[in-house]
C-alpha atoms as a PDB file:
ATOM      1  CA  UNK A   1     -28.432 -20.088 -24.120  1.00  0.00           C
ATOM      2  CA  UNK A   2     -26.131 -23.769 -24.176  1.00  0.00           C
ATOM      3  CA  UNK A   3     -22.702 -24.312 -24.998  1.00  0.00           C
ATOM      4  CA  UNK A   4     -19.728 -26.430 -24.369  1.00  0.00           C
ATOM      5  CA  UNK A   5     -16.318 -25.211 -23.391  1.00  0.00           C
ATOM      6  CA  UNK A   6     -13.247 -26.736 -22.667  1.00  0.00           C
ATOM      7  CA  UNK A   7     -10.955 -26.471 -20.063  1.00  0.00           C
ATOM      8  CA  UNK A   8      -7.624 -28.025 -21.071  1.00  0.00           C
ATOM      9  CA  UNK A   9      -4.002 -28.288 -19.705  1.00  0.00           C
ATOM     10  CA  UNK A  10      -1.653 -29.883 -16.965  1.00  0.00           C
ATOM     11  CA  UNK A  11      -1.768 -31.148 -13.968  1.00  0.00           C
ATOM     12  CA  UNK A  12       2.100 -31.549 -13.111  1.00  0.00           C
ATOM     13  CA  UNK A  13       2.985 -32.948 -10.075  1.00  0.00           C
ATOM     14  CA  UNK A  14       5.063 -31.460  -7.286  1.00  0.00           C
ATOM     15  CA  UNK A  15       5.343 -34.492  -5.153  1.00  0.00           C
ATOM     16  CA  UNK A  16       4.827 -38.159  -5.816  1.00  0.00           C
ATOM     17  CA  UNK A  17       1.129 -38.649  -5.952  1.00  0.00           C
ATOM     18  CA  UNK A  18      -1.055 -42.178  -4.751  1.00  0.00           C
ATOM     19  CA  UNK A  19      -4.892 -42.611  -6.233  1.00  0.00           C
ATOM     20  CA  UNK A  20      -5.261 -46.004  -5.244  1.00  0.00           C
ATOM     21  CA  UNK A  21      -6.154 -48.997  -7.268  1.00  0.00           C
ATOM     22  CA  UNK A  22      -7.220 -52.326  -6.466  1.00  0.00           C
ATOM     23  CA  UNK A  23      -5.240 -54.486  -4.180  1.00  0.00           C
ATOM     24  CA  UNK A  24      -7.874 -57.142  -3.478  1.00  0.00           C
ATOM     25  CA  UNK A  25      -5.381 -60.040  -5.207  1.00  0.00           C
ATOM     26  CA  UNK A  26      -1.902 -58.519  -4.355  1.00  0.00           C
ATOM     27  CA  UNK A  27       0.478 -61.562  -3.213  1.00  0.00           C
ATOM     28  CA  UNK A  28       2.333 -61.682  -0.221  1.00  0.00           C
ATOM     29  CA  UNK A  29       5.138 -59.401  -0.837  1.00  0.00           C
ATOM     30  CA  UNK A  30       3.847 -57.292  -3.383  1.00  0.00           C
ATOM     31  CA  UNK A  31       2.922 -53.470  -2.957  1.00  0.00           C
ATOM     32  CA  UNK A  32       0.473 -53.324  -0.483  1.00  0.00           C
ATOM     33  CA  UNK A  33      -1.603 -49.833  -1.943  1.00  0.00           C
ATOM     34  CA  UNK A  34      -1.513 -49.463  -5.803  1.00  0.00           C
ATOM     35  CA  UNK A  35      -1.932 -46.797  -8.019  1.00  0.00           C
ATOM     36  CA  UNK A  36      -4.730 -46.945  -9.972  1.00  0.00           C
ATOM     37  CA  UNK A  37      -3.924 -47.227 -13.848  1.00  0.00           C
ATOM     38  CA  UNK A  38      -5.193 -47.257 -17.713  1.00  0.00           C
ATOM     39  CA  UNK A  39      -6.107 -50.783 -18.157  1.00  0.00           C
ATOM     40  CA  UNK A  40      -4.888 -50.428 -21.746  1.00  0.00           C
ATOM     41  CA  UNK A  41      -1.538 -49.074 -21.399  1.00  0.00           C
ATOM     42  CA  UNK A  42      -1.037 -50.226 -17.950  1.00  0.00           C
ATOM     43  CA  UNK A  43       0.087 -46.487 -17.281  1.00  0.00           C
ATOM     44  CA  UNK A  44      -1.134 -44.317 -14.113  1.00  0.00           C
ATOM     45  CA  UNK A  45      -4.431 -42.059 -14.730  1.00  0.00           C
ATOM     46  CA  UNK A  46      -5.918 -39.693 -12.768  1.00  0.00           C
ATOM     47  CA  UNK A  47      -9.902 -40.515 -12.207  1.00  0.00           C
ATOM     48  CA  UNK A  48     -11.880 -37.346 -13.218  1.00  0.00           C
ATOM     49  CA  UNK A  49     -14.151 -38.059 -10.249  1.00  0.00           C
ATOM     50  CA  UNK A  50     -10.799 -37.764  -8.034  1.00  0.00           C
ATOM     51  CA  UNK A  51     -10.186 -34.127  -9.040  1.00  0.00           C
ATOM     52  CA  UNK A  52     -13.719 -33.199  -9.817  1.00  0.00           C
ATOM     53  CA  UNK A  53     -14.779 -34.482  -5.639  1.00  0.00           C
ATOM     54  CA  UNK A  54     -11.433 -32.607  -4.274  1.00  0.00           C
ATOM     55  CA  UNK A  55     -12.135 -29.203  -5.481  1.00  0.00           C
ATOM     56  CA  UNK A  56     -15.859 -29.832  -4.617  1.00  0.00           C
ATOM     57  CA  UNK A  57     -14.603 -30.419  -1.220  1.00  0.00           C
ATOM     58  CA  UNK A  58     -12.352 -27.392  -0.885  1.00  0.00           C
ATOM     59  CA  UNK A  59     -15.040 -25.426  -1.915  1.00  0.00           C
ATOM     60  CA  UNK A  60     -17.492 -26.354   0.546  1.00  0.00           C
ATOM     61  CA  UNK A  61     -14.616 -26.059   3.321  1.00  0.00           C
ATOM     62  CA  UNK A  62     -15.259 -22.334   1.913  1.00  0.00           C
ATOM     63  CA  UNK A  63     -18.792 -21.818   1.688  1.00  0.00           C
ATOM     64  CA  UNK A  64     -20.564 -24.201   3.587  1.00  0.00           C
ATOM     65  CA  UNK A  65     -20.076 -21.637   6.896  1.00  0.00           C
ATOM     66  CA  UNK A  66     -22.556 -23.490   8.926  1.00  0.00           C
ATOM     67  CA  UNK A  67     -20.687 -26.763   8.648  1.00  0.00           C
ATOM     68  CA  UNK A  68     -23.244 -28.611   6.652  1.00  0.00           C
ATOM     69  CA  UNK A  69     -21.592 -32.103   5.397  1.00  0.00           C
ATOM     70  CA  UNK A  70     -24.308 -33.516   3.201  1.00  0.00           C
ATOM     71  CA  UNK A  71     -23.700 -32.414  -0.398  1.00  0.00           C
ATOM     72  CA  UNK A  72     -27.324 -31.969  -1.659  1.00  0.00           C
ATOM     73  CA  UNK A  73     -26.930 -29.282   0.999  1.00  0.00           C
ATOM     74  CA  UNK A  74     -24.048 -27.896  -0.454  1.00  0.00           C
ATOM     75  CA  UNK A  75     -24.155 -23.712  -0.665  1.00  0.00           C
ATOM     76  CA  UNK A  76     -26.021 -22.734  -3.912  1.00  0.00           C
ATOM     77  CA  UNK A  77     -22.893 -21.624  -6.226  1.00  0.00           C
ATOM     78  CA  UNK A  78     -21.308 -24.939  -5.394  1.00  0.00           C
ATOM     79  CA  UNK A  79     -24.538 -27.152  -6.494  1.00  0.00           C
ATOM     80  CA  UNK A  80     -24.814 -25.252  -9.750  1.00  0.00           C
ATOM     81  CA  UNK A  81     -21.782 -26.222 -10.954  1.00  0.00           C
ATOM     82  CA  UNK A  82     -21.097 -29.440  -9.438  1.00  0.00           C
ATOM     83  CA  UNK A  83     -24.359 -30.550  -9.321  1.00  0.00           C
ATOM     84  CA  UNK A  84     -26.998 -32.046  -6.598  1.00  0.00           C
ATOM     85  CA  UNK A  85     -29.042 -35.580  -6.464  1.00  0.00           C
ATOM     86  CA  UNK A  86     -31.690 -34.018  -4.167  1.00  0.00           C
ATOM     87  CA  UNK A  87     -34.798 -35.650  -4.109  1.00  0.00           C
ATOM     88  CA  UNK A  88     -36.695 -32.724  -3.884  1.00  0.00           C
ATOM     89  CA  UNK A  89     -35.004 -30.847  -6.221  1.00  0.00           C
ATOM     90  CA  UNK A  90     -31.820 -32.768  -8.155  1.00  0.00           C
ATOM     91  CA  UNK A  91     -29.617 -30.079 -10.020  1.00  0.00           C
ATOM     92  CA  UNK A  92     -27.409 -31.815 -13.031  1.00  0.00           C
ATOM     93  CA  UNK A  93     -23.672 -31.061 -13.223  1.00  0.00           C
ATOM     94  CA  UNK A  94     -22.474 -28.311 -15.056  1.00  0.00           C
ATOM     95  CA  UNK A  95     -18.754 -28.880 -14.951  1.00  0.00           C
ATOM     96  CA  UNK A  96     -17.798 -32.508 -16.703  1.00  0.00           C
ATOM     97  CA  UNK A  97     -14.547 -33.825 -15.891  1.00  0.00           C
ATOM     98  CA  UNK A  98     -12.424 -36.630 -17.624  1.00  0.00           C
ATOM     99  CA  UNK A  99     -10.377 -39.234 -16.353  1.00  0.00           C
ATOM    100  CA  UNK A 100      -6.843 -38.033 -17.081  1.00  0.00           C
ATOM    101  CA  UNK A 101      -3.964 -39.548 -18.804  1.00  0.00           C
ATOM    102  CA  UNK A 102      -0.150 -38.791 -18.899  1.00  0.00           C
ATOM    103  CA  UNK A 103       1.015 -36.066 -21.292  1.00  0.00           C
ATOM    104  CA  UNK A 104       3.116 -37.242 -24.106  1.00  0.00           C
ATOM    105  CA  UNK A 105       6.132 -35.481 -23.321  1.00  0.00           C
ATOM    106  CA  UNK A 106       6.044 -36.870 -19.515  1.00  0.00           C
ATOM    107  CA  UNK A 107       6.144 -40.326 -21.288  1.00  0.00           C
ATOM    108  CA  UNK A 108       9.112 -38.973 -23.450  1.00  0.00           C
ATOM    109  CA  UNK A 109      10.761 -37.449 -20.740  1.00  0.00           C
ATOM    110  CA  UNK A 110      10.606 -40.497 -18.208  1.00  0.00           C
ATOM    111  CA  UNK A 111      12.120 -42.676 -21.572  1.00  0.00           C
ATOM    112  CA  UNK A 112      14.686 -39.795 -22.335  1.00  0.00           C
ATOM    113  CA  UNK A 113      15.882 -40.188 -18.281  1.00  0.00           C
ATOM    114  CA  UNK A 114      15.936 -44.054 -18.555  1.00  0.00           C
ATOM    115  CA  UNK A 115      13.966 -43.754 -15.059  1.00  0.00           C
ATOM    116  CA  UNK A 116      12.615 -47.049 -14.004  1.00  0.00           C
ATOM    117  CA  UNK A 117       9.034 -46.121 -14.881  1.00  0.00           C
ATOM    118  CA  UNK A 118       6.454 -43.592 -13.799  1.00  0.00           C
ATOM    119  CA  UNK A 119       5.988 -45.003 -10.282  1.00  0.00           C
ATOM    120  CA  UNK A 120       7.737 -45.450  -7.258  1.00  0.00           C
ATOM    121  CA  UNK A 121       7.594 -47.697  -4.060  1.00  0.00           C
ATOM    122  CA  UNK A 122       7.205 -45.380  -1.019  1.00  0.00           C
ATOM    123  CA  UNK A 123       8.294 -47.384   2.116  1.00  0.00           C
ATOM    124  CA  UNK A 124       5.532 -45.888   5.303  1.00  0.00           C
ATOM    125  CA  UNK A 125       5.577 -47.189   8.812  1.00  0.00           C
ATOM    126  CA  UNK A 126       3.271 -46.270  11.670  1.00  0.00           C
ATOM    127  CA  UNK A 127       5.061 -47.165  15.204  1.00  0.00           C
ATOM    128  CA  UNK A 128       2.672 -48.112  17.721  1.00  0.00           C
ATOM    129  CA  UNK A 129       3.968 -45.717  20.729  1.00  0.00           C
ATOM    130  CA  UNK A 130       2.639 -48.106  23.424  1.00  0.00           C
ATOM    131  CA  UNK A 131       4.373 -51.399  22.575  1.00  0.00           C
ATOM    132  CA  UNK A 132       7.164 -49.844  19.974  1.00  0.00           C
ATOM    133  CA  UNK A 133       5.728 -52.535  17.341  1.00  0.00           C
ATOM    134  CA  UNK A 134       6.377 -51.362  13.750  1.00  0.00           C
ATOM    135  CA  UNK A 135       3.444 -51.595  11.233  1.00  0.00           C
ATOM    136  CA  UNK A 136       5.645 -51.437   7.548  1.00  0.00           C
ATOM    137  CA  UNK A 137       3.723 -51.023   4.457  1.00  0.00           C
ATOM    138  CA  UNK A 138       4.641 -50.167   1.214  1.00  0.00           C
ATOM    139  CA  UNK A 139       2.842 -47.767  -0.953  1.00  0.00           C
ATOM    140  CA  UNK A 140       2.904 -46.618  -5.070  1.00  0.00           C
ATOM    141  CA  UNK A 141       3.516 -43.307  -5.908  1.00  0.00           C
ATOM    142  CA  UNK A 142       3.333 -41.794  -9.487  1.00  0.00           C
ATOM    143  CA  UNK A 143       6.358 -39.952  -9.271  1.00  0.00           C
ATOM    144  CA  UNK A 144       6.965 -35.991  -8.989  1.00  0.00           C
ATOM    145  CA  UNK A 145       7.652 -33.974 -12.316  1.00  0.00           C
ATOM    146  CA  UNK A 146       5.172 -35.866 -14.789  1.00  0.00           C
ATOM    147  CA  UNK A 147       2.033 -34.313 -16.069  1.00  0.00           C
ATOM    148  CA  UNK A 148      -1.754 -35.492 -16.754  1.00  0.00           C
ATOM    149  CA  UNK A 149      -3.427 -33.805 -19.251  1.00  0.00           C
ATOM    150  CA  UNK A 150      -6.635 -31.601 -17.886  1.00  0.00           C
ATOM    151  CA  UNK A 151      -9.514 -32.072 -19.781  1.00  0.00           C
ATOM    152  CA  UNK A 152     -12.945 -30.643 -18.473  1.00  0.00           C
ATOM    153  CA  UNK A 153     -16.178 -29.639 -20.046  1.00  0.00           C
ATOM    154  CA  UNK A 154     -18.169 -26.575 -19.230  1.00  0.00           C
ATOM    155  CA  UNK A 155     -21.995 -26.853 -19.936  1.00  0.00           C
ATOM    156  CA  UNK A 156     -23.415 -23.292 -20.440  1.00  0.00           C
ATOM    157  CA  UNK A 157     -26.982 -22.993 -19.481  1.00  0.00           C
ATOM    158  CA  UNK A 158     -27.205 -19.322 -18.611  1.00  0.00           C
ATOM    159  CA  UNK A 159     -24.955 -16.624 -19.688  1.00  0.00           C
ATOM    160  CA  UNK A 160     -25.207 -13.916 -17.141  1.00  0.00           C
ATOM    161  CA  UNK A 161     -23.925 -16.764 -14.460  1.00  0.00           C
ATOM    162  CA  UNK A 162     -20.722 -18.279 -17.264  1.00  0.00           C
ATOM    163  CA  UNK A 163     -18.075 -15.695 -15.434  1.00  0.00           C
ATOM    164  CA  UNK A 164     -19.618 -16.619 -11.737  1.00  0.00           C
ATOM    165  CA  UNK A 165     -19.080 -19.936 -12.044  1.00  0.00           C
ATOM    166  CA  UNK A 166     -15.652 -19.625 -14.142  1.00  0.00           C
ATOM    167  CA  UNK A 167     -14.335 -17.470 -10.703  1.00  0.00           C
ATOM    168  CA  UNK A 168     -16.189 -20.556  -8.476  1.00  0.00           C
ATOM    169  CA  UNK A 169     -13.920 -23.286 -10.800  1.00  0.00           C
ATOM    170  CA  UNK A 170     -10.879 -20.754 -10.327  1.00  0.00           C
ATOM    171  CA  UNK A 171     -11.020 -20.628  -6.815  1.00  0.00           C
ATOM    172  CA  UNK A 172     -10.978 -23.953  -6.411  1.00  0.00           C
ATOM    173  CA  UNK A 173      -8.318 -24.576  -8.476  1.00  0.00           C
ATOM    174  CA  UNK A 174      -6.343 -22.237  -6.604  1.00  0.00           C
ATOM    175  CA  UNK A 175      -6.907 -23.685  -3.368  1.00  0.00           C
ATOM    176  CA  UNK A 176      -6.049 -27.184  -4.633  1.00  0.00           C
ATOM    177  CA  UNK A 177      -2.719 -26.128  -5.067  1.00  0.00           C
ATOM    178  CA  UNK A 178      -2.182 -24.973  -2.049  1.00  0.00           C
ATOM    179  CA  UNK A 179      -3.589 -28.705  -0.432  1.00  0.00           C
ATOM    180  CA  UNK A 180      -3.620 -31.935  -2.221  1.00  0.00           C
ATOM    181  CA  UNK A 181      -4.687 -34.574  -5.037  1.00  0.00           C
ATOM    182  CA  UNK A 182      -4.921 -38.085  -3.580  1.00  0.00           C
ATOM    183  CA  UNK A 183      -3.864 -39.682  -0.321  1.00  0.00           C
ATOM    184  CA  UNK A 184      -2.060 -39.135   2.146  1.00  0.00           C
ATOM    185  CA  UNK A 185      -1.407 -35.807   2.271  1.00  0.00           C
ATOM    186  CA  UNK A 186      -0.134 -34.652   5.319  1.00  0.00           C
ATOM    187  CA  UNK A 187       2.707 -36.483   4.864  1.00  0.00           C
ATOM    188  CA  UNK A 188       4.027 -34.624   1.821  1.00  0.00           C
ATOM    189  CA  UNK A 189       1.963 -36.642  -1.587  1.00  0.00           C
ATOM    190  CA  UNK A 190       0.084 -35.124  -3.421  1.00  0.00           C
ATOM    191  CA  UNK A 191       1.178 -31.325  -4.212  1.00  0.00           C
ATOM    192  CA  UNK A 192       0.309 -30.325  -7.812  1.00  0.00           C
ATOM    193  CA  UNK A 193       0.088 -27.127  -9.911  1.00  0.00           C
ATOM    194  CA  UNK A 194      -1.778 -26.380 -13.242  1.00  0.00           C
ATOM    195  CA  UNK A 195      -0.722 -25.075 -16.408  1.00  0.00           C
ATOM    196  CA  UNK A 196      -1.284 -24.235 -19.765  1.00  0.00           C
ATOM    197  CA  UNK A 197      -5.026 -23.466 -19.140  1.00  0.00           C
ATOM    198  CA  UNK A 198      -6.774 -22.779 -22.324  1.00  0.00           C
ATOM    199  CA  UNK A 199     -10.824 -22.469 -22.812  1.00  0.00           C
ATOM    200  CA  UNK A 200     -12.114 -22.952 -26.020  1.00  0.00           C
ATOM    201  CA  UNK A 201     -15.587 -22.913 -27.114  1.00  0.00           C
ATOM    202  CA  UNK A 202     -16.911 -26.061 -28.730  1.00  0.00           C
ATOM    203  CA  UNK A 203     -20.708 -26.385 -28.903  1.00  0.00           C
ATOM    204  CA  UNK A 204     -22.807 -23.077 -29.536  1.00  0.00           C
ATOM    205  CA  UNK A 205     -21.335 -19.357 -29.694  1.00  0.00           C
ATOM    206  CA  UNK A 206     -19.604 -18.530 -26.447  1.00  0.00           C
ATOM    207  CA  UNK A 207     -17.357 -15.081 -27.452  1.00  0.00           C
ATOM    208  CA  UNK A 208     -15.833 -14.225 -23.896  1.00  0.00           C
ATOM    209  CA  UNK A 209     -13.703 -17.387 -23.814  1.00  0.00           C
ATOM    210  CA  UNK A 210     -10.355 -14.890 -23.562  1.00  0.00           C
ATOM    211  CA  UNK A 211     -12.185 -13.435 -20.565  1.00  0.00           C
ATOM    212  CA  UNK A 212     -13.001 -16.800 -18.722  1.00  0.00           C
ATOM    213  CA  UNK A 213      -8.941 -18.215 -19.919  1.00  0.00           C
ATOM    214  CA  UNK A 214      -8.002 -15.402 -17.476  1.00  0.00           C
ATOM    215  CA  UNK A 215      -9.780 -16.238 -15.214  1.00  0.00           C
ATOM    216  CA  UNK A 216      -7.990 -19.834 -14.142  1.00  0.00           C
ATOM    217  CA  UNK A 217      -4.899 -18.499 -15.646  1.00  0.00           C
ATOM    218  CA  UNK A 218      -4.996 -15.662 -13.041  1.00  0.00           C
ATOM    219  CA  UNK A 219      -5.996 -17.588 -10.641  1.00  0.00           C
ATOM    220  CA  UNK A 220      -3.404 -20.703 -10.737  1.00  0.00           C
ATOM    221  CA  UNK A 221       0.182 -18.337 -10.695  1.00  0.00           C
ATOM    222  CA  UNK A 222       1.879 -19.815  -8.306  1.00  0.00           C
END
């Protein structure tokens, strides 16, 4: 059996979230960390491979229970659906994931609220404790209440393991809202929830998409 489905919705943030860009010509004076943003529109995204390596991470935290760190070693469930470059045995991706952009209504919302834009400056400062020497930096956030719109694709390559690897996805997703997206955070960034989850089938004849909606729906209530 193959297939396509996809996963779409929101990613709304909770807390002002940084995924850096590149500061390799920043001035003196200028933001010292970046966001990373849509070369067209000049807007903050949020890399698919950003998302798609964080819940691969949680997951192993959860799986991997004899501490193994190299991801071609990666507990079996996990490889299947995120894939493995193994030499000796390389196992292709099943779950595709998009870079992100921001919903239209967080664009009309940030307009509506004549805010300044969709980032902030986030002053940080690490104290050495020894000689009381202050190390200031200043770091972009995309700021709290806007939304990216989710946009994953599914690749169904065995039917009796779709639901198994929908409850994998789920519990990852779950467990990313209780952690968080991007840097830095311990010190508060990076908190996000998901919404509006729908699965729809677009390639081939998948009829339990209902089933595998509930699934991340069910699993993301906050």
């Amino acid at each position: 059996m193959y297939g396509k489905l996809n996963i779409t919705g929101e990613i709304e943030l909770m807390t002002g979230m940084h995924i850096g860009g590149s500061d390799a010509f920043s001035a003196i004076g200028a933001v010292d960390s970046p966001v990373v943003r849509d070369a067209r529109t000049n807007q903050p995204l949020l890399p698919g491979s950003s998302l798609k390596g964080k819940l691969r991470s949680l997951l192993a935290r959860a799986y991997n229970t004899d501490g193994v760190k190299n991801h071609d070693e990666d507990a079996p469930l996990i490889r299947r659906l995120f894939g493995s470059a193994g030499k000796n045995q390389p196992v292709p991706s099943r779950l595709l994931v998009s870079d992100m952009f921001l919903t239209e209504d967080s664009i009309d919302t940030v307009k509506k609220q004549n805010l300044s834009g969709f980032t902030e400056i986030k002053f940080e400062n690490t104290i050495n404790r020894l000689t009381a020497v202050a190390n200031p930096r200043q770091l972009e956030r995309v700021i709290r209440g806007v939304s990216f719109g989710l946009d994953m694709i599914y690749e169904v390559r065995a039917a009796e393991e779709i639901t198994e690897d929908f409850q994998l996805l789920a519990e990852g997703l779950k467990m990313l809202q209780y952690d968080y997206l991007g840097g830095h955070g311990s010190r508060g960034y990076g908190k996000v929830r998901f919404r509006n989850i729908e699965v729809a089938c677009v390639v081939g004849d998948v009829e339990n998409t209902d089933e595998l909606q509930n699934i991340l729906c069910q699993a993301v209530v906050l």
